[in-house]
C-alpha atoms as a PDB file:
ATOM      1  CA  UNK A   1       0.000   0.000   0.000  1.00  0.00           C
ATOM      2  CA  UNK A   2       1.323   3.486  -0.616  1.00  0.00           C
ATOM      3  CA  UNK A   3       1.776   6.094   2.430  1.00  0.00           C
ATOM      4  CA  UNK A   4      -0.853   8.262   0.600  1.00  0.00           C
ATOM      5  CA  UNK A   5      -3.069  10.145   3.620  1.00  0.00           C
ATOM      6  CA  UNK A   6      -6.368   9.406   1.635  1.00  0.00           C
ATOM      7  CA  UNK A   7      -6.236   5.939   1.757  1.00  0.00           C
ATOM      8  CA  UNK A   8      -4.738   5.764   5.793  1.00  0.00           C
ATOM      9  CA  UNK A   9      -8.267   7.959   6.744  1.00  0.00           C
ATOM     10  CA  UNK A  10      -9.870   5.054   5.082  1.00  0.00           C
ATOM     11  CA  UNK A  11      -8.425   2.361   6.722  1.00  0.00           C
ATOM     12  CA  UNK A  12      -8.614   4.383  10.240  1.00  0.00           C
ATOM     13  CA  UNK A  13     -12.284   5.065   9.258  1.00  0.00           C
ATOM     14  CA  UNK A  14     -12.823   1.407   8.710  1.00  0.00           C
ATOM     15  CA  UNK A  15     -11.085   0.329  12.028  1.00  0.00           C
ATOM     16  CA  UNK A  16     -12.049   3.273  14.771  1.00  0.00           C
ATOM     17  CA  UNK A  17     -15.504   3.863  13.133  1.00  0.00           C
ATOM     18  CA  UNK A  18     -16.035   6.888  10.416  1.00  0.00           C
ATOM     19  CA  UNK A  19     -16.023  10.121  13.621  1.00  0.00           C
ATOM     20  CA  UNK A  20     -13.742  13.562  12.516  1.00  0.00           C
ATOM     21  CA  UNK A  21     -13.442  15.689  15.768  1.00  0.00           C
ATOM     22  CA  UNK A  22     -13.450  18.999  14.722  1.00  0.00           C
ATOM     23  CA  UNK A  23     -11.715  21.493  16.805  1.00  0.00           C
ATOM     24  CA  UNK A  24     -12.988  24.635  15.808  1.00  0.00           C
ATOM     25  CA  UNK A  25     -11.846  25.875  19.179  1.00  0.00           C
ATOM     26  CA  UNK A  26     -13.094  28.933  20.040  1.00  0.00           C
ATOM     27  CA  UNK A  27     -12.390  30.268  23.464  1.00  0.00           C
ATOM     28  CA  UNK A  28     -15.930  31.119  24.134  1.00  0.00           C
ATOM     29  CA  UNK A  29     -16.734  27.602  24.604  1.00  0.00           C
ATOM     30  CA  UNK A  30     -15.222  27.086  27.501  1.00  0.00           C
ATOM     31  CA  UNK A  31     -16.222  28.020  30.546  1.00  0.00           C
ATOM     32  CA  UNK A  32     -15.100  31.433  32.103  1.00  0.00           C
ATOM     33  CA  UNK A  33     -14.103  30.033  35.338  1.00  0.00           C
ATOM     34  CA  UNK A  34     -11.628  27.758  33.609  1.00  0.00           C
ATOM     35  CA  UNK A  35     -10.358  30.618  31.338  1.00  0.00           C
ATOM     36  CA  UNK A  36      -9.489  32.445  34.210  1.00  0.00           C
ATOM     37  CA  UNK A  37      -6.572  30.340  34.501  1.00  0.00           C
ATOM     38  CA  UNK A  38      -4.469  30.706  31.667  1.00  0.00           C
ATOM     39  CA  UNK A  39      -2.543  33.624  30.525  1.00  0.00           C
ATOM     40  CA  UNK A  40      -4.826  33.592  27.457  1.00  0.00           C
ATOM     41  CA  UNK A  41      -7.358  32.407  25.581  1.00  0.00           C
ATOM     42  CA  UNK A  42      -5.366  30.991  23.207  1.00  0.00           C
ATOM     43  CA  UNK A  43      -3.610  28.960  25.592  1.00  0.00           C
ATOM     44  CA  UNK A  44      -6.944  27.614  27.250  1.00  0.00           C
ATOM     45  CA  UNK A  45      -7.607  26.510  23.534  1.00  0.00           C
ATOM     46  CA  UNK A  46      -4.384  24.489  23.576  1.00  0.00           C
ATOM     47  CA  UNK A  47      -5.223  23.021  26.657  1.00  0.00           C
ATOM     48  CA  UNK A  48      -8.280  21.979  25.694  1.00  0.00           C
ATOM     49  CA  UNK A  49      -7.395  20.687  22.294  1.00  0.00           C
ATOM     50  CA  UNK A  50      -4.594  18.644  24.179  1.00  0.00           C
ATOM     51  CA  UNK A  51      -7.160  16.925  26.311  1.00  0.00           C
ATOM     52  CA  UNK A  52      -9.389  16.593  23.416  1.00  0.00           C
ATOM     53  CA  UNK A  53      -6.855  14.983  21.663  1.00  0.00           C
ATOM     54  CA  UNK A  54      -5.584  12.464  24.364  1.00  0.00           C
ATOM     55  CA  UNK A  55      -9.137  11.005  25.727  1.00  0.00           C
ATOM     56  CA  UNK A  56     -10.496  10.759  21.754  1.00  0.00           C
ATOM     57  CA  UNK A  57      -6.628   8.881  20.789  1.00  0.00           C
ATOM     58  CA  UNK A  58      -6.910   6.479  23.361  1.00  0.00           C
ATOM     59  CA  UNK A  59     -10.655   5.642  23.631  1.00  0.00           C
ATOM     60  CA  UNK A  60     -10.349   5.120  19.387  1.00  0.00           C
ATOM     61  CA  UNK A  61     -13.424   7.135  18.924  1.00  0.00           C
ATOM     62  CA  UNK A  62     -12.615   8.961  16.131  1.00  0.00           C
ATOM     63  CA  UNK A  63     -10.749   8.315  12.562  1.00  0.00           C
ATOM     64  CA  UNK A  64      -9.253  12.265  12.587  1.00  0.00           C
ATOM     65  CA  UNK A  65      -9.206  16.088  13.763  1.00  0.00           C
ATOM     66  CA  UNK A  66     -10.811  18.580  11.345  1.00  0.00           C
ATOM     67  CA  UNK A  67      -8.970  21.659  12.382  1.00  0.00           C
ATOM     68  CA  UNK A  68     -10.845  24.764  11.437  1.00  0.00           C
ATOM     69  CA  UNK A  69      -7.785  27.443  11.005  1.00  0.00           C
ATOM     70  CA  UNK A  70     -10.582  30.271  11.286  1.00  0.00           C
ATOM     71  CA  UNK A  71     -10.678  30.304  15.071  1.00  0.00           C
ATOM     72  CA  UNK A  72      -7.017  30.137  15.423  1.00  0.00           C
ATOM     73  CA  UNK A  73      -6.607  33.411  12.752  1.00  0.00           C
ATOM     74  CA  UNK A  74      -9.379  35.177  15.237  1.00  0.00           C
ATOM     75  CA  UNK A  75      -6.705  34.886  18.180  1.00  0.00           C
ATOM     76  CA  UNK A  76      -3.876  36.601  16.368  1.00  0.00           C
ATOM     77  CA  UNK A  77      -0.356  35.428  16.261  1.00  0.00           C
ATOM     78  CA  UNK A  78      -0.842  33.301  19.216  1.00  0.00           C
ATOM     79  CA  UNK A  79      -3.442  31.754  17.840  1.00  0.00           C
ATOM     80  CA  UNK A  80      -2.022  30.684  14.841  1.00  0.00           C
ATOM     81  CA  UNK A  81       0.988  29.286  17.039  1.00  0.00           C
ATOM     82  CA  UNK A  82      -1.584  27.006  19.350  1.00  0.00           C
ATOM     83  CA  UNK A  83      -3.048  25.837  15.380  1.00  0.00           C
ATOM     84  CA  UNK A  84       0.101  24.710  14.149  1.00  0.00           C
ATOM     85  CA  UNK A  85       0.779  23.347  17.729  1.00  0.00           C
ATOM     86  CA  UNK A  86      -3.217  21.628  17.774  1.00  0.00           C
ATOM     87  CA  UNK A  87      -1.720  19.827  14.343  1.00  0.00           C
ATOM     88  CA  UNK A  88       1.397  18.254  15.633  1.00  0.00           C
ATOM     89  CA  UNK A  89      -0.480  16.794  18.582  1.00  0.00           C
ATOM     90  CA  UNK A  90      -3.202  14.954  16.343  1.00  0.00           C
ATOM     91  CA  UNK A  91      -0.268  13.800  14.200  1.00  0.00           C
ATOM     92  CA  UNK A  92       1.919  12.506  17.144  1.00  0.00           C
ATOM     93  CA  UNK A  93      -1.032  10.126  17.514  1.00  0.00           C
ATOM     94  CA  UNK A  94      -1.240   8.710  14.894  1.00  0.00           C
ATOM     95  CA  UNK A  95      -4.483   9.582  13.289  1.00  0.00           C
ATOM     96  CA  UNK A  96      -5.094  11.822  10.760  1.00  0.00           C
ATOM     97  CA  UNK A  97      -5.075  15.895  10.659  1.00  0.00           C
ATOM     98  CA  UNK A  98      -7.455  17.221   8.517  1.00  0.00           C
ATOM     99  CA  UNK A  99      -6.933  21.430   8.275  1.00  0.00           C
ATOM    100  CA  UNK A 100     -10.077  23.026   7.313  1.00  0.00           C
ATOM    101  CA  UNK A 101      -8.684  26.077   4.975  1.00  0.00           C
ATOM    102  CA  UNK A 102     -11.062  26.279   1.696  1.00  0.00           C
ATOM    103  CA  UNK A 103      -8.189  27.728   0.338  1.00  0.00           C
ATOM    104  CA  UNK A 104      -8.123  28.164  -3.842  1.00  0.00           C
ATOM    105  CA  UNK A 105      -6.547  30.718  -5.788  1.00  0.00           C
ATOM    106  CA  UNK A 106      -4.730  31.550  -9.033  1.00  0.00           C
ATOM    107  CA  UNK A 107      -1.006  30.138  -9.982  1.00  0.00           C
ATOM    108  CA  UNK A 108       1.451  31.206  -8.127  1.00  0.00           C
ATOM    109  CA  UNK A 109      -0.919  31.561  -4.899  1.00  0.00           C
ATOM    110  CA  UNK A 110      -1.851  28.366  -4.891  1.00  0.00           C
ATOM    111  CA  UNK A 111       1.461  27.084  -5.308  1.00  0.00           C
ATOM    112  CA  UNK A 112       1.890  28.758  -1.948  1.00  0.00           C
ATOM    113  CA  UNK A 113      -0.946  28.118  -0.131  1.00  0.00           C
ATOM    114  CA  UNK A 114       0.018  24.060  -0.894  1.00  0.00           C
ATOM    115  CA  UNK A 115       3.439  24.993   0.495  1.00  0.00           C
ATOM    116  CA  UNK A 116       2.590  26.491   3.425  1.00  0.00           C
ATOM    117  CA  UNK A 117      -0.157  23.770   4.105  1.00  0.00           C
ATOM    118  CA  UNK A 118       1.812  20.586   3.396  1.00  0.00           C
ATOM    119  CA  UNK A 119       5.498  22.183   4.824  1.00  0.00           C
ATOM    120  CA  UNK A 120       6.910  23.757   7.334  1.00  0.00           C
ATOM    121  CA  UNK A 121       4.787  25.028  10.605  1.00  0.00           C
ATOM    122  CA  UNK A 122       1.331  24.576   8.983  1.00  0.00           C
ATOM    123  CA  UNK A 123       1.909  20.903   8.248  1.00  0.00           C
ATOM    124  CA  UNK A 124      -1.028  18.839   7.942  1.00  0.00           C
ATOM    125  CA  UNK A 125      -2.359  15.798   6.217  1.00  0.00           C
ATOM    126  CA  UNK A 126      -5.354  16.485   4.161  1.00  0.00           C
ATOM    127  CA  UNK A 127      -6.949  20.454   3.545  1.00  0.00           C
ATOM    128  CA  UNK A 128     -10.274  21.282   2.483  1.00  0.00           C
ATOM    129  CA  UNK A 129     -10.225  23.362  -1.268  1.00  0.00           C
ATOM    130  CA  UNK A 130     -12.536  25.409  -2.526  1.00  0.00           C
ATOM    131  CA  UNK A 131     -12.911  25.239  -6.230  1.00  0.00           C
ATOM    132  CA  UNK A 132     -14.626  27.815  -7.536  1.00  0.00           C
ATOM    133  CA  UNK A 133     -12.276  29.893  -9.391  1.00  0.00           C
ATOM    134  CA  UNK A 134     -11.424  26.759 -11.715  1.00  0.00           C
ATOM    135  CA  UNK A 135     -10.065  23.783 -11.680  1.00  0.00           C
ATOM    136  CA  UNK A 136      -6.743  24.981 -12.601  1.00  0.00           C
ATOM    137  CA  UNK A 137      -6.069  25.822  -9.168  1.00  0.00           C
ATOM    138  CA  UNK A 138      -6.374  22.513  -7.800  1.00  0.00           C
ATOM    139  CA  UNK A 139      -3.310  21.198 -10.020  1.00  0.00           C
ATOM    140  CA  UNK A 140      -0.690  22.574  -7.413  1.00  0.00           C
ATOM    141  CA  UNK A 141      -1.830  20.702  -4.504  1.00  0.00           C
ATOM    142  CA  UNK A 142      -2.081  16.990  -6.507  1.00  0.00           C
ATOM    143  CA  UNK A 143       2.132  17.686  -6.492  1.00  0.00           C
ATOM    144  CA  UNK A 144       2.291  16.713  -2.784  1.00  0.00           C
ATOM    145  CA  UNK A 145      -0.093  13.895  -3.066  1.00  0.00           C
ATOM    146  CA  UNK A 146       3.134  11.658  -4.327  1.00  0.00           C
ATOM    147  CA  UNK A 147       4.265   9.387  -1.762  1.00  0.00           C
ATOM    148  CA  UNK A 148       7.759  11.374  -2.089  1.00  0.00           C
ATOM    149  CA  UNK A 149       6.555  14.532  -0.667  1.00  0.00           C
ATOM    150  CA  UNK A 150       4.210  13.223   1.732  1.00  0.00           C
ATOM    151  CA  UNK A 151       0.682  11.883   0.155  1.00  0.00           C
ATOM    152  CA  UNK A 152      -1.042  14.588   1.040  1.00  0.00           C
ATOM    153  CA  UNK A 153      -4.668  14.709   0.264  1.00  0.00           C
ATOM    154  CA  UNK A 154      -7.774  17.104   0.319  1.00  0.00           C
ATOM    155  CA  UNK A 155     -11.278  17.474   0.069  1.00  0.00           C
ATOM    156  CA  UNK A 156     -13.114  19.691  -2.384  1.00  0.00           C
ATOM    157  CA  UNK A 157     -16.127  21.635  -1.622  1.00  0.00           C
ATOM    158  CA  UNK A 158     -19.034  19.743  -3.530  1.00  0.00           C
ATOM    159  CA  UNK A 159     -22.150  20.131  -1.753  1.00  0.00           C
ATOM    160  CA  UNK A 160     -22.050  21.903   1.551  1.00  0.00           C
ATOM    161  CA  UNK A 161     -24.139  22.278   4.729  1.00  0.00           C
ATOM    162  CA  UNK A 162     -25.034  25.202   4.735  1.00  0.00           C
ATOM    163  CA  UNK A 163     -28.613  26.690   3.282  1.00  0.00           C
ATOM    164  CA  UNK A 164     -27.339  29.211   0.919  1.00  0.00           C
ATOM    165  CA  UNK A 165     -25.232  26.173  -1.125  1.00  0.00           C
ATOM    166  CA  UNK A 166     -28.791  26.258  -3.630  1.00  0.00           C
ATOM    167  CA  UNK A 167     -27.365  29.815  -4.552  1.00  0.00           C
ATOM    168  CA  UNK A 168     -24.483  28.378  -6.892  1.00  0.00           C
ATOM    169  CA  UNK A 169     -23.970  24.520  -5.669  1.00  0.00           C
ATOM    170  CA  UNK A 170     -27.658  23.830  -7.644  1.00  0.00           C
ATOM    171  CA  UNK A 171     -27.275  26.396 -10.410  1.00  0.00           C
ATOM    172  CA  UNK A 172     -28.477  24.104 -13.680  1.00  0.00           C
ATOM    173  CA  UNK A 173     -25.667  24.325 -16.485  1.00  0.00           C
ATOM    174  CA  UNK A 174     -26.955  24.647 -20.487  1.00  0.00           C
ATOM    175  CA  UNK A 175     -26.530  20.829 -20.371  1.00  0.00           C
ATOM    176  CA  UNK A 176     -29.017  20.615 -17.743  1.00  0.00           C
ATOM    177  CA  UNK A 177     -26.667  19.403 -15.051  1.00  0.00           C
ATOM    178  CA  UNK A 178     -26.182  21.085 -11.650  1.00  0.00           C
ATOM    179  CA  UNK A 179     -22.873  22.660 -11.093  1.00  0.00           C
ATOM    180  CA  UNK A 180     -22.058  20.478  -8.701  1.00  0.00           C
ATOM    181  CA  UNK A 181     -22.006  17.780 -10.947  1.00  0.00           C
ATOM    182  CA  UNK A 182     -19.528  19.264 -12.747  1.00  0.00           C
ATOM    183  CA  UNK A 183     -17.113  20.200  -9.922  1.00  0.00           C
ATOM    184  CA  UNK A 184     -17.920  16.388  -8.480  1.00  0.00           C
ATOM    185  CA  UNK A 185     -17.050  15.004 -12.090  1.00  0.00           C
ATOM    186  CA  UNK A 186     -13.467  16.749 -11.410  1.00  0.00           C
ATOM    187  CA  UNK A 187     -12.676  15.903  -8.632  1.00  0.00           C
ATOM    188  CA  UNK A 188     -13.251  11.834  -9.591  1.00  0.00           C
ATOM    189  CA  UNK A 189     -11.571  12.767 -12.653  1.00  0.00           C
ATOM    190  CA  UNK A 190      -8.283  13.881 -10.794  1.00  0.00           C
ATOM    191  CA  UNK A 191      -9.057  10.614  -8.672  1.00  0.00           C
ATOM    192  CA  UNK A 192      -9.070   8.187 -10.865  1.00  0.00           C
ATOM    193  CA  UNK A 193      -5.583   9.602 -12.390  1.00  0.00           C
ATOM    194  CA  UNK A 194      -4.118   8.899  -9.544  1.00  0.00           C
ATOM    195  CA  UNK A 195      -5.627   5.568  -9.135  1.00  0.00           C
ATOM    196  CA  UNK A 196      -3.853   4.613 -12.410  1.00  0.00           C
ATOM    197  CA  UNK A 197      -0.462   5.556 -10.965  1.00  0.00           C
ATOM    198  CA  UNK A 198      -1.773   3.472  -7.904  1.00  0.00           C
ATOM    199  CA  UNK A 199      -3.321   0.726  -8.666  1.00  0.00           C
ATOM    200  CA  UNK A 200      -3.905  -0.536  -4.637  1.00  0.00           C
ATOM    201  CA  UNK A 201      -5.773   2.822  -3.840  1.00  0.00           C
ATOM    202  CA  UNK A 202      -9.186   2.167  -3.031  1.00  0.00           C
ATOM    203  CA  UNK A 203     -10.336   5.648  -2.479  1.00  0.00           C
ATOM    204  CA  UNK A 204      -9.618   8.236  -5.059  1.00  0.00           C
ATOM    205  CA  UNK A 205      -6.539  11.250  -4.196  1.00  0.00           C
ATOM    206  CA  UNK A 206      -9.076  13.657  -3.363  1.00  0.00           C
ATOM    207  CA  UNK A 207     -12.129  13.584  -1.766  1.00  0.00           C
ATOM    208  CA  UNK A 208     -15.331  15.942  -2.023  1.00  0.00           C
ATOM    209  CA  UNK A 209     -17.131  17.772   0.926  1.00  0.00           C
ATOM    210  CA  UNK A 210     -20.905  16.595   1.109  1.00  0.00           C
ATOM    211  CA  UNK A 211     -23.094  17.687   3.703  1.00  0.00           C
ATOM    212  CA  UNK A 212     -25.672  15.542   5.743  1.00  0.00           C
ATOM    213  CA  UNK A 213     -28.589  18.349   5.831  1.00  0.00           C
ATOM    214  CA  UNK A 214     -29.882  17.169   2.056  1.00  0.00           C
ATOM    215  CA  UNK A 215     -30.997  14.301   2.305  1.00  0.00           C
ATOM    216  CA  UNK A 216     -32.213  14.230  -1.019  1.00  0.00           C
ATOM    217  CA  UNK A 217     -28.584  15.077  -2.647  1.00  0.00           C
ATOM    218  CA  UNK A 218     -27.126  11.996  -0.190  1.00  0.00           C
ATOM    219  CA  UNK A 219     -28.062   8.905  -1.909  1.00  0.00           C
ATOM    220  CA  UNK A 220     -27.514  10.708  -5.552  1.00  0.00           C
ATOM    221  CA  UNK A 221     -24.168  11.604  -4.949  1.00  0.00           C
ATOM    222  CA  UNK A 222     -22.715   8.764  -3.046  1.00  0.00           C
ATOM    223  CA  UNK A 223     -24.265   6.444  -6.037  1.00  0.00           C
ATOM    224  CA  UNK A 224     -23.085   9.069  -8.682  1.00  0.00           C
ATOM    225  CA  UNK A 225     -19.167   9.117  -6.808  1.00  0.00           C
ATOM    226  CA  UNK A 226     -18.872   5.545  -5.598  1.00  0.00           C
ATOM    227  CA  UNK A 227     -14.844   5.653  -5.414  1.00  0.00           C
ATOM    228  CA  UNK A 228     -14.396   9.141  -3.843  1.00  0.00           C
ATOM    229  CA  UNK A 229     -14.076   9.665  -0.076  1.00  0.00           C
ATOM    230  CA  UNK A 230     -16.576  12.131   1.237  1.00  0.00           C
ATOM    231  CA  UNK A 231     -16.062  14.688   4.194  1.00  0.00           C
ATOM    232  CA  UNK A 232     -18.959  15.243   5.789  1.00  0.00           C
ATOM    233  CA  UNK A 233     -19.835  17.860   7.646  1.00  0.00           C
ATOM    234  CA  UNK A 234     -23.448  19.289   9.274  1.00  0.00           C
ATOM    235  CA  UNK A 235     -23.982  16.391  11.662  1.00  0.00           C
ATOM    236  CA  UNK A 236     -24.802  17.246  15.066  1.00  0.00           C
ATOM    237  CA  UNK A 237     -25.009  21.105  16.075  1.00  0.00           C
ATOM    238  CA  UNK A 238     -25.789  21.632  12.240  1.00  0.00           C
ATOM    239  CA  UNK A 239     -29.082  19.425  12.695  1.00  0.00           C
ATOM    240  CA  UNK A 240     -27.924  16.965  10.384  1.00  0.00           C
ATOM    241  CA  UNK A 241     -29.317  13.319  10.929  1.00  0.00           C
ATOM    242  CA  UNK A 242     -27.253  10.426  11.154  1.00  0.00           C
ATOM    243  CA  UNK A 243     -29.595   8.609   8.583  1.00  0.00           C
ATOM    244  CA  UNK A 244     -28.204  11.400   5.971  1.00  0.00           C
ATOM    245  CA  UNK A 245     -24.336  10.736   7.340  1.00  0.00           C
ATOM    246  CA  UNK A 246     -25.003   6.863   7.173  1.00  0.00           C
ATOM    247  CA  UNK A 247     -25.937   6.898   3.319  1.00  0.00           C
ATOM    248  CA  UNK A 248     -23.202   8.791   2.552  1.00  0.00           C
ATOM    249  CA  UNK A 249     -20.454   6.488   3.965  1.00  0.00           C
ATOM    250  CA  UNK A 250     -21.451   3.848   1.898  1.00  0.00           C
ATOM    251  CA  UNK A 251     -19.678   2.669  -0.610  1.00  0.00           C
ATOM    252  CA  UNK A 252     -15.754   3.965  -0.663  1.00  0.00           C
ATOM    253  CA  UNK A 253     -17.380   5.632   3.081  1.00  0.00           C
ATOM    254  CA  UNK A 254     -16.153   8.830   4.354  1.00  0.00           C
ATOM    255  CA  UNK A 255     -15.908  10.704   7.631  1.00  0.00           C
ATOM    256  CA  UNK A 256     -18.216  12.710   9.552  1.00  0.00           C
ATOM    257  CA  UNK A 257     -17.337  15.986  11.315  1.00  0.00           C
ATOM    258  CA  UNK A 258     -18.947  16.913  15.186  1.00  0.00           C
ATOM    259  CA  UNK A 259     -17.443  20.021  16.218  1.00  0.00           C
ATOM    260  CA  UNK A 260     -19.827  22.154  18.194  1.00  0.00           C
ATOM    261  CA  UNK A 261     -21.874  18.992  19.728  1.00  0.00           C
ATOM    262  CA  UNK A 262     -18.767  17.434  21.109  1.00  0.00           C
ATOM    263  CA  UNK A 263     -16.595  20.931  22.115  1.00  0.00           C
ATOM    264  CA  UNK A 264     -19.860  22.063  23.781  1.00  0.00           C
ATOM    265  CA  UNK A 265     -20.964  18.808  25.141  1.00  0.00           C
ATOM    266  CA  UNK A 266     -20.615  20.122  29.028  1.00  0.00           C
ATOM    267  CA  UNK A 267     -22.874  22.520  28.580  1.00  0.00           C
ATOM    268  CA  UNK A 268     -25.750  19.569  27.952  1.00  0.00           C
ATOM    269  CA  UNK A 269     -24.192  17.168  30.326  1.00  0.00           C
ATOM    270  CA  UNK A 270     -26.274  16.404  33.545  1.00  0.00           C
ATOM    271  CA  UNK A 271     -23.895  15.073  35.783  1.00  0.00           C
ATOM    272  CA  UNK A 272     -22.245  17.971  35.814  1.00  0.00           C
ATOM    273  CA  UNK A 273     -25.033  20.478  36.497  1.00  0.00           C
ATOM    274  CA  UNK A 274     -24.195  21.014  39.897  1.00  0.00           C
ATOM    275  CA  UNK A 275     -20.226  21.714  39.033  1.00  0.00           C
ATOM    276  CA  UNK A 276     -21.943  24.432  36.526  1.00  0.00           C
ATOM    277  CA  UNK A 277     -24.124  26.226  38.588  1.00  0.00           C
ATOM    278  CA  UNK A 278     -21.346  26.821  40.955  1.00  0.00           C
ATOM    279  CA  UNK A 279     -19.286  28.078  38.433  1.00  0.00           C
ATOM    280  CA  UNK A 280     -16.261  25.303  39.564  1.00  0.00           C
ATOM    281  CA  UNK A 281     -16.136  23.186  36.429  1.00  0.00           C
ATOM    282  CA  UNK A 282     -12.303  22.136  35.633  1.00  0.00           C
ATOM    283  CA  UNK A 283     -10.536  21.388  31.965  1.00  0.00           C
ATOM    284  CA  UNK A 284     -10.890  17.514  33.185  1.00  0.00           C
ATOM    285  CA  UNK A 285     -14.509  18.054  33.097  1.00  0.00           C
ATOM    286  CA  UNK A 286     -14.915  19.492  29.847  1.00  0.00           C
ATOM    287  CA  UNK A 287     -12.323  17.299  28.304  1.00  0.00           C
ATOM    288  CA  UNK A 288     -14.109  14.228  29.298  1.00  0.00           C
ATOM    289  CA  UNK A 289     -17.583  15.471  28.651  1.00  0.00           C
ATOM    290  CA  UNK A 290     -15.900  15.814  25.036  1.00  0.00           C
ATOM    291  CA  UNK A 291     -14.889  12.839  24.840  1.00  0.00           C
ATOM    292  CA  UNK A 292     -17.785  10.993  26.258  1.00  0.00           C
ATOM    293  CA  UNK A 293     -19.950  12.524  23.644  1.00  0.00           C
ATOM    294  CA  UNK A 294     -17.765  11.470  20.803  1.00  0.00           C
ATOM    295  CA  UNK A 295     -18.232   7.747  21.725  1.00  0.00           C
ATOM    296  CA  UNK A 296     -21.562   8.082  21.845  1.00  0.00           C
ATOM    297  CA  UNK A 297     -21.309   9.988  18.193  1.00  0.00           C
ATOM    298  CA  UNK A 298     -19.328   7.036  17.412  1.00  0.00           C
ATOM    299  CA  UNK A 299     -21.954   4.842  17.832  1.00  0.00           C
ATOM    300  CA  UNK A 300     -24.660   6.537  16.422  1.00  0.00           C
ATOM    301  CA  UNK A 301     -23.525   7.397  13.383  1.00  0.00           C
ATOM    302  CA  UNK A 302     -22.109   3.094  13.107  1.00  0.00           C
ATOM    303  CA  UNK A 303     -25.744   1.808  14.641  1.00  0.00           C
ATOM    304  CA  UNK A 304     -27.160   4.344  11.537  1.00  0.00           C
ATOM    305  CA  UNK A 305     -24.882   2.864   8.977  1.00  0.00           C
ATOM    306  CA  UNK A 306     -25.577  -0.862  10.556  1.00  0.00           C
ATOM    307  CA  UNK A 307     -29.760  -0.190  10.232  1.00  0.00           C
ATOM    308  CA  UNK A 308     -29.703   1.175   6.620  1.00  0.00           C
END
């Protein structure tokens, strides 16, 4: 098998069940008590990530970390040292980094952004790309997907969670396809190239980003892109069901992201009332209210696959 990122979240996916933590930190979702004790929010962040990180690893509740570079860009230079910090901690475990970025530019810039996002302090596995200003500005991140500079991977933006995708995502083209289509069509095209060169893949070199809040897009597209991974987001806090999510992690499967539902899970958590309403709630209590609710994510999201 080759080293290519892709086709390790696969196999992770397969073996500690199809769950992407995301860690779209922000400070404001932990409790002010706890802030209190750091020198900054940026470094309760990095706390909390840590413990995140260390509970999720060792229980085997999750395939990877979506890391969401917004939140850490919102925090400044410190923040965007405690994101390239969050990144070597998921790595160190052994499971997959996945930076959320959308980046997708022009040339020159993307040639960048790819270098900055598969070298040096950014260094992660897979990125998320958007696609819209062509598809000429995905060709400089397929150079790092050889196993010689590190088989990195990404996901494309294909059908996202969020209402206003109908504004372009569903726009019909004069052939009387969607747009989508024709951005999903890509991104198996660039796929399958690399399939060729790798005969033992079993997932294509990039992936596409499918929500689960359409539930009538779900079945289409996973049946339309049988070979390409999906990232899913829109599960959880988005009001996604894990019905949708299920569907689409059939065939070559996917990942699903939690971010909100499992970095906010003390806030819903009953045993700990009593800890919150006296304002004493510690990072241990977050951490493994966190962690508790992405085993039982986990298991959804399998028991929803297992009934379909």
């Amino acid at each position: 098998m080759t080293n290519h990122k892709m086709q390790i979240l696969q196999e992770l996916a397969a073996k500690n069940g199809p769950l992407c933590v995301g860690l779209d930190t922000d400070p404001s979702y932990i409790p002010e008590n706890i802030l209190k004790n750091y020198n900054s929010p940026s470094q309760a962040v990095l706390e909390y990530n840590r413990e995140i990180i260390k509970r999720v690893s060792a229980d085997k509740s999750a395939c990877c970390f979506k890391v969401q570079i917004a939140y850490y860009e919102a925090m400044g230079l410190e923040g965007m040292k405690v994101y390239s910090e969050t990144l070597k901690l998921v790595r160190q475990t052994g499971l997959i980094a996945i930076s959320d970025i959308k980046r997708g530019d022009i040339g020159a810039t993307s040639d960048a952004y790819a270098k900055a996002h598969f070298t040096g302090d950014f260094e992660t596995d897979i990125i998320t790309i958007n696609p819209y200003m062509g598809f000429d500005t995905l060709v400089p991140f397929t150079k790092y997907a050889s196993p010689e500079l590190g088989g990195k991977g990404a996901f494309v933006l294909l059908c996202t969670s969020n209402p206003g995708m109908t504004d372009i995502e569903h726009q019909e083209l004069k052939n009387s396809s969607l747009l989508l289509e024709r951005v999903g069509d890509e991104i198996a095209r660039i796929g399958n190239q690399f399939k060729e060169m790798y005969p033992e893949q079993t997932c294509g070199l990039f992936g596409a980003v499918v929500g689960a809040t359409q539930e009538k897009d779900a079945r289409y597209l996973r049946d339309k892109y049988p070979e390409t991974l999906f990232l899913i987001p829109g599960y959880g806090a988005q009001g996604g069901a894990a019905r949708i999510a299920a569907t689409l992690l059939d065939k070559a499967g996917g990942v699903v992201n939690s971010s909100r539902g499992i970095l906010c899970a003390w806030k819903k958590d009953e045993k700990l009332s009593a800890k919150r309403d006296a304002g004493n709630l510690t990072m241990a209590d977050i951490a493994d209210a966190a962690a508790q609710n992405a085993l039982f994510s986990k298991n959804d999201l399998l028991n929803a696959k297992a009934a379909l």
